[in-house]
Protein backbone atom coordinates (compact mmCIF):
# COMPACT_ATOMS: atom_id res chain seq x y z
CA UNK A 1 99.76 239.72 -44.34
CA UNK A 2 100.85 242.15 -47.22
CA UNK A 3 102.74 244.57 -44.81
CA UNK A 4 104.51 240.87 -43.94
CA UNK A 5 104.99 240.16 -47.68
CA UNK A 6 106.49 244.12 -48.52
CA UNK A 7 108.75 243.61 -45.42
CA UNK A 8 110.23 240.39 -47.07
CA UNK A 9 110.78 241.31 -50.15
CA UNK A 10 112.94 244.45 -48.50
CA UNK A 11 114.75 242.18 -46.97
CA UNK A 12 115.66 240.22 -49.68
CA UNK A 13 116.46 243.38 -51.60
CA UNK A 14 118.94 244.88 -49.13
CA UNK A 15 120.62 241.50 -48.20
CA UNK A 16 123.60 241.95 -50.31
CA UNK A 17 124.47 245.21 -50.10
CA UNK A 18 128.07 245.96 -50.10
CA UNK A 19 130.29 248.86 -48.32
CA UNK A 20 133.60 250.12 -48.84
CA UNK A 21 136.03 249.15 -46.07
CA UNK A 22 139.15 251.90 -45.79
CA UNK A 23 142.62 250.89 -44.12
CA UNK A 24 145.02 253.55 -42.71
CA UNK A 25 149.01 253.05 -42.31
CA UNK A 26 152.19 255.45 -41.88
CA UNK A 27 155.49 254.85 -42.13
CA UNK A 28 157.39 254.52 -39.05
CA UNK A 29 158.91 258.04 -39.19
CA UNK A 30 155.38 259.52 -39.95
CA UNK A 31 156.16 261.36 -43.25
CA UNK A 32 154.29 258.77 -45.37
CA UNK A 33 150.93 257.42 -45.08
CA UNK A 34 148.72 255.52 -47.22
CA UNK A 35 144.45 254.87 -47.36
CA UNK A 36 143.50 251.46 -48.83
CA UNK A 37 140.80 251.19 -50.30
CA UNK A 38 138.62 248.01 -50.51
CA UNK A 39 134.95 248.39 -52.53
CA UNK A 40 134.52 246.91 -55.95
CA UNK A 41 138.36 246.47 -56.56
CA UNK A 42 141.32 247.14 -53.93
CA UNK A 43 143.29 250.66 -54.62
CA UNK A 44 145.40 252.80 -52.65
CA UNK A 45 146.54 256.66 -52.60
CA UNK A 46 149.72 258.02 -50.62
CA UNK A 47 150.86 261.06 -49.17
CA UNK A 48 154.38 262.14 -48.82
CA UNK A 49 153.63 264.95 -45.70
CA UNK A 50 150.95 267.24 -47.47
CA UNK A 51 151.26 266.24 -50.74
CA UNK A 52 149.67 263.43 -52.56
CA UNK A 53 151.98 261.35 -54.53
CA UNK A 54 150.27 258.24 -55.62
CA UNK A 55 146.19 258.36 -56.31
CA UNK A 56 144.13 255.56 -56.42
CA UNK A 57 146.12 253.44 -57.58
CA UNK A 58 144.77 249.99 -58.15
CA UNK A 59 145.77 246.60 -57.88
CA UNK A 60 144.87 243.02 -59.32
CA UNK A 61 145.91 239.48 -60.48
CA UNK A 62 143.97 237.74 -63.25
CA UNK A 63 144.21 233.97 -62.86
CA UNK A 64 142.78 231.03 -65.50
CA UNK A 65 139.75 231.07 -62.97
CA UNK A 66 139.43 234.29 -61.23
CA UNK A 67 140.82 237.36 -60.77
CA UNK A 68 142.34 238.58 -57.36
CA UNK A 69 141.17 241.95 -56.24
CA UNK A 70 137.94 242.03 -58.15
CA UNK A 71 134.36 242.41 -55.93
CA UNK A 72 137.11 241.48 -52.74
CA UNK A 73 136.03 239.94 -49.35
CA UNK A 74 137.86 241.70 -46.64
CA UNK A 75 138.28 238.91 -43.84
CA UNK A 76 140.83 240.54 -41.83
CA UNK A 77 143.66 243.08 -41.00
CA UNK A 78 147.11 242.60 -39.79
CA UNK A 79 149.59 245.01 -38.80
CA UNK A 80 153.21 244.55 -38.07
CA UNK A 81 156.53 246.13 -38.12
CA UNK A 82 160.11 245.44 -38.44
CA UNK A 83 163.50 247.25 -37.54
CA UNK A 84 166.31 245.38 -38.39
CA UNK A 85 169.95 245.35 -39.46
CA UNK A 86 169.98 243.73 -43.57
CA UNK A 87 173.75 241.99 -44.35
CA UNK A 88 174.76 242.88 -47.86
CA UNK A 89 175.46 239.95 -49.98
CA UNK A 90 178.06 241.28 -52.07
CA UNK A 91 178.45 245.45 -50.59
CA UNK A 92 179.24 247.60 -52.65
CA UNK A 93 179.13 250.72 -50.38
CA UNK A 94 177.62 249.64 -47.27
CA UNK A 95 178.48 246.21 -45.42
CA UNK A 96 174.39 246.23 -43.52
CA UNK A 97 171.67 248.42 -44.53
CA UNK A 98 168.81 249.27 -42.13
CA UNK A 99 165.45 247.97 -42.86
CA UNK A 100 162.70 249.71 -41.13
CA UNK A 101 158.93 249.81 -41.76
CA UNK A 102 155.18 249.25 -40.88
CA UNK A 103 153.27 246.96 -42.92
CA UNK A 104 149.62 246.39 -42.83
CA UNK A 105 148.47 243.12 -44.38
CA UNK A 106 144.70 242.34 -45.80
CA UNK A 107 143.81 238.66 -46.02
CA UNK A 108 140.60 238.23 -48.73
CA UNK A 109 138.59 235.88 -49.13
CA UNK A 110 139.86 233.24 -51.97
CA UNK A 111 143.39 232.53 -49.99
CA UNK A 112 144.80 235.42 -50.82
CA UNK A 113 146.26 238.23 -49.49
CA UNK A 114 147.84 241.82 -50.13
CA UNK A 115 150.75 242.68 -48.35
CA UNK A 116 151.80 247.04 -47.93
CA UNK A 117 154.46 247.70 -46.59
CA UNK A 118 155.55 251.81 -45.45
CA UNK A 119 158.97 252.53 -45.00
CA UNK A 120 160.37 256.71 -44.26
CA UNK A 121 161.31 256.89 -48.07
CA UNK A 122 159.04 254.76 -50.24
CA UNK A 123 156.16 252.11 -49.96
CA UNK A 124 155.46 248.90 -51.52
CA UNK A 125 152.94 245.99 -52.15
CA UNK A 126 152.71 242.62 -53.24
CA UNK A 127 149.93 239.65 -53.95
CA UNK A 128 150.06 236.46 -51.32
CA UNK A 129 148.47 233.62 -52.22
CA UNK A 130 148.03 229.94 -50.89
CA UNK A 131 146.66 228.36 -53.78
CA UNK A 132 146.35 224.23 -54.40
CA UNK A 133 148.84 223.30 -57.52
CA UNK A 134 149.72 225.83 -60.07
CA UNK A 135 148.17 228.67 -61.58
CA UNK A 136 148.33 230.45 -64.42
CA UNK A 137 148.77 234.15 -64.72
CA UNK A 138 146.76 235.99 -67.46
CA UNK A 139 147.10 239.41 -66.31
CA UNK A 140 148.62 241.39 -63.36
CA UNK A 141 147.59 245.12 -62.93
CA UNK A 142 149.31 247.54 -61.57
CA UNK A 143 147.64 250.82 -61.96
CA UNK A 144 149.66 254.11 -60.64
CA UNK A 145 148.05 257.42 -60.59
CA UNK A 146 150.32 260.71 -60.33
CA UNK A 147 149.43 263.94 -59.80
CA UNK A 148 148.48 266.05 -62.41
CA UNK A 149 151.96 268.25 -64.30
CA UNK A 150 154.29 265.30 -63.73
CA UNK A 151 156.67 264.48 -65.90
CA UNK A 152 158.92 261.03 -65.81
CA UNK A 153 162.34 259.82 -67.52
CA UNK A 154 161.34 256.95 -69.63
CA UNK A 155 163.75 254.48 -71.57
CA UNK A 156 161.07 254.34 -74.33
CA UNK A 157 161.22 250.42 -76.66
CA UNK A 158 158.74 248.88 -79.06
CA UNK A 159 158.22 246.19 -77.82
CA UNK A 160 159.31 243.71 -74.90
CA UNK A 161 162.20 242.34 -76.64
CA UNK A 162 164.97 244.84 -75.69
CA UNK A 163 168.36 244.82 -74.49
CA UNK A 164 167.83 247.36 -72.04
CA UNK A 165 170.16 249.94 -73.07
CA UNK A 166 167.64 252.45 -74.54
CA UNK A 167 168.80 255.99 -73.70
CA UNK A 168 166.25 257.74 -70.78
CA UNK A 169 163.72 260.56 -72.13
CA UNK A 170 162.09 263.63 -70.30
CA UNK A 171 158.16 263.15 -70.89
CA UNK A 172 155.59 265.16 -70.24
CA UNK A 173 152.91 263.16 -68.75
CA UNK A 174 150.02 265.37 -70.08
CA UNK A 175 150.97 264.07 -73.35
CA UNK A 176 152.08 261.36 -73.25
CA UNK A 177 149.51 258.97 -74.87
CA UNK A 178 148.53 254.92 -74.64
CA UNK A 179 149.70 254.84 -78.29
CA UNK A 180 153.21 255.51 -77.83
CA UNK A 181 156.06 253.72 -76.91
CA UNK A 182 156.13 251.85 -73.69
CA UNK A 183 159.22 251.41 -71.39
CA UNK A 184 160.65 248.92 -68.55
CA UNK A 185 161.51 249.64 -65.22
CA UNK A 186 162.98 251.62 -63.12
CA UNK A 187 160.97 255.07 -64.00
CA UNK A 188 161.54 257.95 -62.38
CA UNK A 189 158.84 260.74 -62.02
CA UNK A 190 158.58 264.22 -60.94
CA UNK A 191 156.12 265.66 -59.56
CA UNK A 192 154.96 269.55 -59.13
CA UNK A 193 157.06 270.89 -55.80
CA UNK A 194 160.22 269.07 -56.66
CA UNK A 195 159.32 265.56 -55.24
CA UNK A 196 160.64 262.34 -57.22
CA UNK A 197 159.16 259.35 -57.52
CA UNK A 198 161.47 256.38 -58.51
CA UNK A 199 159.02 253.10 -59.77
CA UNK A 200 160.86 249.67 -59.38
CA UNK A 201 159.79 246.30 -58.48
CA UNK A 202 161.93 243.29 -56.54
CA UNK A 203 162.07 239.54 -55.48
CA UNK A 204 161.09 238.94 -59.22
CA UNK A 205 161.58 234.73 -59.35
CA UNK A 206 159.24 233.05 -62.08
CA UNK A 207 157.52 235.62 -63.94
CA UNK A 208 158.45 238.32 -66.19
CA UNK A 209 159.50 241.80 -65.65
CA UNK A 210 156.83 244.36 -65.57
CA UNK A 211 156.97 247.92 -68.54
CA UNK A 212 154.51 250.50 -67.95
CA UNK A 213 153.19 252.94 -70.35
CA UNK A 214 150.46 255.56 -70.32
CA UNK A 215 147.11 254.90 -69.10
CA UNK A 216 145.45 257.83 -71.05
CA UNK A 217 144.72 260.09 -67.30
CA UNK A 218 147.98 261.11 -66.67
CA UNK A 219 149.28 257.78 -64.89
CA UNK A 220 150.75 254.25 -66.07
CA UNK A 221 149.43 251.08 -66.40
CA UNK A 222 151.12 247.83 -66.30
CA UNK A 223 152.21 245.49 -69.13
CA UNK A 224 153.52 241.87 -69.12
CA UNK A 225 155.11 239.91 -72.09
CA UNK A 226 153.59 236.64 -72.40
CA UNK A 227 155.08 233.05 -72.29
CA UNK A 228 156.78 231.86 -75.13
CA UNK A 229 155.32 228.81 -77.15
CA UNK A 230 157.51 228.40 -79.96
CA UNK A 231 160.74 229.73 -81.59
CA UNK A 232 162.20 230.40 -84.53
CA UNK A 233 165.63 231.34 -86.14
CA UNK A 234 166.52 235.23 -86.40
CA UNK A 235 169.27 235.72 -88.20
CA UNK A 236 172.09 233.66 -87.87
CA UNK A 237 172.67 234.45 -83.85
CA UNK A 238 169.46 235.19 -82.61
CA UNK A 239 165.78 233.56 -81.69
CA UNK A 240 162.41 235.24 -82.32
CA UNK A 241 158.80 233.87 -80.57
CA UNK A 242 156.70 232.63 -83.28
CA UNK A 243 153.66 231.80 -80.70
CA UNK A 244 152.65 232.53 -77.35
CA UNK A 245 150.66 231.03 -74.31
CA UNK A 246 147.81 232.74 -72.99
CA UNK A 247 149.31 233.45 -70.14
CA UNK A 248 152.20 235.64 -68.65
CA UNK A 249 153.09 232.57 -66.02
CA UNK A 250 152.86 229.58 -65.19
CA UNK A 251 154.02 229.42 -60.85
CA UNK A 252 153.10 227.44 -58.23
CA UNK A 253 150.07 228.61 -56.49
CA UNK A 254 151.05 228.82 -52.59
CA UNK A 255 153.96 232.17 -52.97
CA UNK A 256 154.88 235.30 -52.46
CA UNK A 257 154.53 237.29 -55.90
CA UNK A 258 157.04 240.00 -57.02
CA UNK A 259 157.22 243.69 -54.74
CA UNK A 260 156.12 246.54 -56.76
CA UNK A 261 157.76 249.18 -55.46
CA UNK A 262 157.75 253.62 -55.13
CA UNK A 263 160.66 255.37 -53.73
CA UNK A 264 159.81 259.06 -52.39
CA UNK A 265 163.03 261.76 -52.32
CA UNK A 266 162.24 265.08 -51.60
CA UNK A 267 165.42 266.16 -53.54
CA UNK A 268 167.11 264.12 -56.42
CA UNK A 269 170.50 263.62 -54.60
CA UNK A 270 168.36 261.87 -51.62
CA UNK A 271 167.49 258.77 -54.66
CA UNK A 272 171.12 257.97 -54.25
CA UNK A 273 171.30 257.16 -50.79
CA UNK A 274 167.92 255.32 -50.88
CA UNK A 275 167.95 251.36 -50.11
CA UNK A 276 164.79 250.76 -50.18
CA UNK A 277 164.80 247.82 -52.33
CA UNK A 278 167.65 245.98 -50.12
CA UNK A 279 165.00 245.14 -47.38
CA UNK A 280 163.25 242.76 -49.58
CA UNK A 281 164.77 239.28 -49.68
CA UNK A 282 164.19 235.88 -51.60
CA UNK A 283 161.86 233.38 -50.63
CA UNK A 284 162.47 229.95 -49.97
CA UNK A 285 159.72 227.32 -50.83
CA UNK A 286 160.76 224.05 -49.17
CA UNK A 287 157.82 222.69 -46.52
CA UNK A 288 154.77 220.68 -47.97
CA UNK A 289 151.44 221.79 -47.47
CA UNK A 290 149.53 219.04 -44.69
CA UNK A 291 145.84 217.53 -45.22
CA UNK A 292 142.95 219.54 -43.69
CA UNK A 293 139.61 218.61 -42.73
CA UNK A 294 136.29 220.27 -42.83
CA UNK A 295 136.55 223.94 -41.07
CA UNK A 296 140.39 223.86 -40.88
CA UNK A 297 142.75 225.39 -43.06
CA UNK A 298 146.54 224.78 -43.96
CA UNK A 299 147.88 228.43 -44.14
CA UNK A 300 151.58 229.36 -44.94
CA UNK A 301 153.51 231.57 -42.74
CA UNK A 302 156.65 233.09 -43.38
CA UNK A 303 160.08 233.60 -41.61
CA UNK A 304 162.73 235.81 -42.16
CA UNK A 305 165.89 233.93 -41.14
CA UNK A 306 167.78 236.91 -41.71
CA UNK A 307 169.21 235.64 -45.57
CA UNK A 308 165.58 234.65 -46.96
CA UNK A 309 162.36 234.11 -46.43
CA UNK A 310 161.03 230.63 -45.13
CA UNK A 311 157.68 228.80 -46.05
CA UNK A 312 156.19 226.85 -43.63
CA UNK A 313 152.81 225.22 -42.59
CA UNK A 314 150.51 225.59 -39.86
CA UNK A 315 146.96 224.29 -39.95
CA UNK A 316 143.87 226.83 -38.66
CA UNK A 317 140.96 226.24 -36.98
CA UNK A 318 137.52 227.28 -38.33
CA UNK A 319 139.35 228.81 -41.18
CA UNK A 320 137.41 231.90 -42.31
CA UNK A 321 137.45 230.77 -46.00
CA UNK A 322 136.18 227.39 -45.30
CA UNK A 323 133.43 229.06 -42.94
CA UNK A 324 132.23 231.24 -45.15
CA UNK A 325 132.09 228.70 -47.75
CA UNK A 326 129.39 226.83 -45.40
CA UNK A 327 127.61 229.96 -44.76
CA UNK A 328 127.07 230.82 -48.35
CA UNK A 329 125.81 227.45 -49.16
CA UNK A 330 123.54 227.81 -46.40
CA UNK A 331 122.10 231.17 -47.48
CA UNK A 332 121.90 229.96 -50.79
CA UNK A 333 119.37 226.92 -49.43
CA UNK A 334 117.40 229.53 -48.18
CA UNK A 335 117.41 231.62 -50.89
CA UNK A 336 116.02 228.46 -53.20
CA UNK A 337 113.75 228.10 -50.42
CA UNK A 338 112.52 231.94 -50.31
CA UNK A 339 110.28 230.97 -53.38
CA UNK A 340 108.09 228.53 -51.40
CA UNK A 341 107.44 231.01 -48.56
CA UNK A 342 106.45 233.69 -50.61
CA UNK A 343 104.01 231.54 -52.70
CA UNK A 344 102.36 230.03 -49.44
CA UNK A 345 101.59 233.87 -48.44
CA UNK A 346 100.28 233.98 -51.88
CA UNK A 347 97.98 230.75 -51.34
CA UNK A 348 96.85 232.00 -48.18
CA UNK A 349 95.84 235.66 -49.69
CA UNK A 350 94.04 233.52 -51.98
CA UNK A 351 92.56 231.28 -49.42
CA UNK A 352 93.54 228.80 -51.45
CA UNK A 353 95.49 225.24 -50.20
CA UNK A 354 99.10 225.96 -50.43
CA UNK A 355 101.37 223.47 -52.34
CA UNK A 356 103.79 223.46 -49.70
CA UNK A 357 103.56 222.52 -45.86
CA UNK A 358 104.63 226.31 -44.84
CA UNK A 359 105.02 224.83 -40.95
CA UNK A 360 107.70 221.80 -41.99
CA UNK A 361 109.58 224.91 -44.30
CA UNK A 362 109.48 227.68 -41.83
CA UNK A 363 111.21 224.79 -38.68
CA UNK A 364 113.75 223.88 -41.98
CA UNK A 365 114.66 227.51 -42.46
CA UNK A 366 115.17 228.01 -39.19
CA UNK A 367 117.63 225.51 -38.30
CA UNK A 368 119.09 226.64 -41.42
CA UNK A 369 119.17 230.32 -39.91
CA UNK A 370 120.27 229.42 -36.33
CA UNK A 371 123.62 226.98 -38.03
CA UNK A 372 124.50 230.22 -40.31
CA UNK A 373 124.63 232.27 -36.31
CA UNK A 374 126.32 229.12 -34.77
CA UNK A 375 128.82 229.45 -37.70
CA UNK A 376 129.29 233.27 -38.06
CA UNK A 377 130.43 233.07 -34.33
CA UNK A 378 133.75 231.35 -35.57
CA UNK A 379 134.81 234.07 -38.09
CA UNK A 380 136.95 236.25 -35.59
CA UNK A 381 138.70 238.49 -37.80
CA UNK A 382 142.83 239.37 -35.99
CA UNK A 383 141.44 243.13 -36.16
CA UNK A 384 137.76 244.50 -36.21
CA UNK A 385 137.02 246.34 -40.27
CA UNK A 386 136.04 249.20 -39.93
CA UNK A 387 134.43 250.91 -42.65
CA UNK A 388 135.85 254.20 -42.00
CA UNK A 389 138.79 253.90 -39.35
CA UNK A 390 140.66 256.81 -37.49
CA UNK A 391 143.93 257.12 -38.90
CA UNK A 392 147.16 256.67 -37.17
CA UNK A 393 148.34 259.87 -38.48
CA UNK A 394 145.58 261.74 -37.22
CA UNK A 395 146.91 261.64 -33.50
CA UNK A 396 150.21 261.69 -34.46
CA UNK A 397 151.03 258.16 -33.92
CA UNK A 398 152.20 254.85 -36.04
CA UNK A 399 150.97 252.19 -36.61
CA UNK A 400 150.29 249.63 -34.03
């Protein structure tokens, strides 16, 4: 009876262990690759051939509830790819531009997901959610390691009110602290061996722009003015923000949020002819979202129609959210439950009467046990997770 007691109190010690999932991607041409990782909070590194250009770099969104990207729930992994012809709207050197890549997207728990996408010169992310209402934004971080002796071309301000036209300085990144001056986007970094890194972000549509300034290791970290909540006069031509929200937006819930973006050019002429930021195209939000019912789950999917991006609806079965919403409650009636049991082994050592009918709980816990199986056949993620996958790159191929 004790060896049965130790035995369930390992169980219940190891039950919510966690491990660290890692996702592999290259760019179509093979030159770039990238390792997500997903563990306590979601961060990636790339590789430009053999040399590491971004490292761990991590990723979240702080909402008025939650934050996305903190203690994430992998639920599944999907790949695509696209190679396409782009119109320019109004060309200024080029009437189409080609946009090729591989993207790799992770759906989390939460109704959310991150989007990467790899293109031959650069790579780029963004936050998906499908969220009820709106939601306010209290933080979005965007955390970019570089390698160690890189240097960057800032356009240094005080503060977020600026007219942009602040002259671009050579930094060294060693020293350049937290303290000083921060600056907006685009930056341009480079790195030991020649490579440049050009940081810019896209498809920015209700929220504010994002400036970056040292994050104390050698790398940036993001910054975001917040929402205005009153003005006042400023001179005789001018406002100034007297008081602010909390929060750096206020957006509707179910979107696309803004591409952050890092173009890779072996040599500085090669920035010139980059495009990279012409393959990303405004969204439209136009469909409402339809009523679901107990395991299903209305989920957006998008369409490029060539000009923009297209919202619409579609309503899963045995959505993996809603699923896994069940199964927690479920484990957490047995966990309320695990008391009982252990005090009837108790009584029993004792050879005393136990308080509890330990036949009528162990049948309840069991049919609690064999609906959690019933419902952990539904969860089929589109793509196994594997904690430690082979990557694409090592047999020379891209991704699927």
């Amino acid at each position: 009876m004790k060896k049965r007691l130790l035995a369930l109190f390992c169980a219940l010690a190891v039950g919510g262990a966690v491990t660290a999932k890692t996702v592999g991607a290259t760019s179509p041409g093979g030159n770039l690759r990238m390792e997500i990782e997903v563990a306590d909070k979601i961060s990636y590194t790339v590789w430009s051939g053999a040399d590491k250009v971004l490292d761990a770099c991590t990723l979240s969104l702080t909402l008025a509830d939650r934050t996305l990207g903190e203690a994430p729930r992998l639920r599944s992994v999907k790949r695509s790819s696209a190679d396409e012809m782009l119109e320019r709207r109004n060309p200024t050197k080029d009437a189409v531009v080609r946009n090729c890549y591989n993207a790799v997207q992770l759906r989390f728990a939460g109704d959310y997901a991150v989007e990467f996408r790899l293109f031959d010169d650069g790579v780029a992310y963004r936050f998906v959610t499908s969220l009820p209402g709106e939601v306010e934004v209290l933080g979005d971080e965007c955390g970019l390691g570089l390698p160690g002796g890189s240097e960057a071309w800032l356009s240094e301000v005080n503060g977020f009110r600026s007219m942009y036209e602040e002259p671009y300085t050579r930094v060294a990144m060693s020293g350049y602290a937290p303290s000083d001056k921060m600056s907006y986007l685009p930056v341009l970094v480079g790195m030991p061996g020649g490579k440049k890194l050009l940081l810019a972000e896209s498809d920015v549509r209700d929220y504010p722009c994002m400036f970056v300034r040292s994050d104390g290791r050698g790398g940036f970290e993001s910054l975001f003015p917040r929402v205005p909540k009153e003005y006042g006069p400023d001179g005789d031509r001018s406002l100034k923000v007297l008081s602010e929200e909390p929060y750096i937006a206020r957006t509707q819930g179910t979107r696309t949020f803004p591409w952050r973006l890092a173009v890779v050019a072996e040599e500085d002429a090669d920035l010139i002819a980059q495009l990279l930021s012409d393959g990303f195209k405004p969204y439209n939000e136009s469909a409402s979202q339809p009523q679901a019912e107990e395991f299903q789950a209305a989920v957006p999917v998008y369409h490029d129609t060539g000009e923009r991006i297209v919202l619409e609806w579609t309503v899963e079965e045995n959505s993996p959210e809603k699923v896994e919403a069940e199964i927690e409650r479920l484990k957490a009636e047995l966990t309320a439950t695990d008391y009982q049991v252990i005090k009837s082994y108790e009584y029993a050592l004792a050879g005393v009467p136990a308080a509890y009918d330990i036949e009528e709980l162990h049948t309840s816990r069991e049919q609690q046990r064999i609906r959690i199986r019933e419902l952990e056949t539904l969860l089929s993620p589109e793509e196994p997770v594997d904690p430690a996958p082979t990557p694409p790159w090592h047999s020379g191929g891209t991704v699927d």
